[in-house]
Protein backbone atom coordinates (compact mmCIF):
# COMPACT_ATOMS: atom_id res chain seq x y z
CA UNK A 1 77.06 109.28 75.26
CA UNK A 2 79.97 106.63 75.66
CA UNK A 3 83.14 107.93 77.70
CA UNK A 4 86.77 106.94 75.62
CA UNK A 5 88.66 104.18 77.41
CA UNK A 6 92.42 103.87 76.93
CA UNK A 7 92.34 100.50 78.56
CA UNK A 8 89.11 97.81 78.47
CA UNK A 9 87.09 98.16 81.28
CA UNK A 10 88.89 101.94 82.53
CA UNK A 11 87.81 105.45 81.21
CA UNK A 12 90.16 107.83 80.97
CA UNK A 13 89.42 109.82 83.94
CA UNK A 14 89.73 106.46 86.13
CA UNK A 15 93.21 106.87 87.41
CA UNK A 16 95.76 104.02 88.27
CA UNK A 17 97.12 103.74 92.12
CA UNK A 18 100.40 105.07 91.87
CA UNK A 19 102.95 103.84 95.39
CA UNK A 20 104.67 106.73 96.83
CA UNK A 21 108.86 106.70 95.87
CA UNK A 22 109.79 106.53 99.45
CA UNK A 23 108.08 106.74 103.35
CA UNK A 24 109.20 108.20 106.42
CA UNK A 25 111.26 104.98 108.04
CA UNK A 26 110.83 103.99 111.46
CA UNK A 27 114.33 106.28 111.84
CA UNK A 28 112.61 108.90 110.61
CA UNK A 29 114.34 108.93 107.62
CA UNK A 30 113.32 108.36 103.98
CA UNK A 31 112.41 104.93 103.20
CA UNK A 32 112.25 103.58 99.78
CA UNK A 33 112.17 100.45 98.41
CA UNK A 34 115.53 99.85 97.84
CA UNK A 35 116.39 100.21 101.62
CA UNK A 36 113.94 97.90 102.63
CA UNK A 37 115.65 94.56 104.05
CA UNK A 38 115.99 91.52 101.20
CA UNK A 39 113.73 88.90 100.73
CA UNK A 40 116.17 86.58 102.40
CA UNK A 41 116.57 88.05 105.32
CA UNK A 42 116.79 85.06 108.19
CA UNK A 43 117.69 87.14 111.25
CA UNK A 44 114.53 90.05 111.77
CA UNK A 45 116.46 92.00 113.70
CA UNK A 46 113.66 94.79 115.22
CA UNK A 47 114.85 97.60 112.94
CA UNK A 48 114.20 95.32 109.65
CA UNK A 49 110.64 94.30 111.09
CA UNK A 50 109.86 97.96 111.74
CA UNK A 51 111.25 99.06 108.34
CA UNK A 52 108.73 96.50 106.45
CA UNK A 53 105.55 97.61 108.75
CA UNK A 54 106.61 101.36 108.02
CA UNK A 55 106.35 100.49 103.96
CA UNK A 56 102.95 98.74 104.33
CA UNK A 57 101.98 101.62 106.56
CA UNK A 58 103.13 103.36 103.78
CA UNK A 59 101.81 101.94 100.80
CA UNK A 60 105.32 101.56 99.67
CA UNK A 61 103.76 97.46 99.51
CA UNK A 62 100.72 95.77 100.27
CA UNK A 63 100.27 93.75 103.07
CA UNK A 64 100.47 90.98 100.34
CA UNK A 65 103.53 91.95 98.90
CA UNK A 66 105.00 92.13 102.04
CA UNK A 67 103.60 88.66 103.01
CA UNK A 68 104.91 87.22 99.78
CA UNK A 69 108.24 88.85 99.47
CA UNK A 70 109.14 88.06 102.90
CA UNK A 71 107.35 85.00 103.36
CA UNK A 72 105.62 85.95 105.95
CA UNK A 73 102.25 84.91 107.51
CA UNK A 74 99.38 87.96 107.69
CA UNK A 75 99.38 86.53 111.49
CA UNK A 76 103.11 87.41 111.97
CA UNK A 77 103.00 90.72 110.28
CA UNK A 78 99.85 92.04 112.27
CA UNK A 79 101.48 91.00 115.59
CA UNK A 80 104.60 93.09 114.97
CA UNK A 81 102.17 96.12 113.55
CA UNK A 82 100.41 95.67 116.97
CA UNK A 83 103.43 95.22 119.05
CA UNK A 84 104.93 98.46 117.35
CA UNK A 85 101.51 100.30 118.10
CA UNK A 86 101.18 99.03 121.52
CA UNK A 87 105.15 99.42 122.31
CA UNK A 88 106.98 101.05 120.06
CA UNK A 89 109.86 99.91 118.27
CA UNK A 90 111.47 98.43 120.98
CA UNK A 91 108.66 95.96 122.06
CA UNK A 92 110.03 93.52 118.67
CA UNK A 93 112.93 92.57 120.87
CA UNK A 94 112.47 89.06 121.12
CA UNK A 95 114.00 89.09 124.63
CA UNK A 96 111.32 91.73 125.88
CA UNK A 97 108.67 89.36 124.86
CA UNK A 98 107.93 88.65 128.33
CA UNK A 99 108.10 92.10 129.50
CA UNK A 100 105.66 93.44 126.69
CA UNK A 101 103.70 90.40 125.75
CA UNK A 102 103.12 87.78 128.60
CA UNK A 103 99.47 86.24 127.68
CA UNK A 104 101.36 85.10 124.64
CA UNK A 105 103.71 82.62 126.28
């Protein structure tokens, strides 16, 4: 018996990934995309970079999207995701880097 597709290659039941509207901000407020920081955005002031890795965390975008948008290397974005993980918010000051990351210098 053949299942109905509504698209080639899908059957119905197969559902699409649908992003979430908003996430919880590194503020703890609601994120969406909207408040995220443009894609020109020159100076990455530590709230910005925390803003983009809490709408990858998210799903709000891929780590591709991200990358693209922001042209940003996967290298760059992983380090702040780690720095954030390792020391919070605050460890994306660049004038901490020697404080929170000295085997990088």
């Amino acid at each position: 018996m053949a299942s109905k597709m509504d698209t080639p290659g899908r059957a119905m039941t197969d559902t699409i990934p649908v992003r979430p509207r908003s996430v919880i901000g590194p503020d703890g407020q609601r994120l969406t995309r909207h408040d995220l920081p443009p894609a020109d955005t020159k100076r990455w002031v530590i709230r910005r970079k925390a803003e983009v890795v809490a709408a990858v965390r998210g799903d709000l975008l891929s780590l591709d999207e991200a990358c693209e948008y922001y042209n940003l290397s996967h290298e760059e974005f992983e380090c702040w995701r780690k720095t954030i993980d390792r020391h919070g918010i605050q460890g994306l000051r660049t004038t901490r880097i020697k404080k929170y990351r000295p085997h990088q210098l």
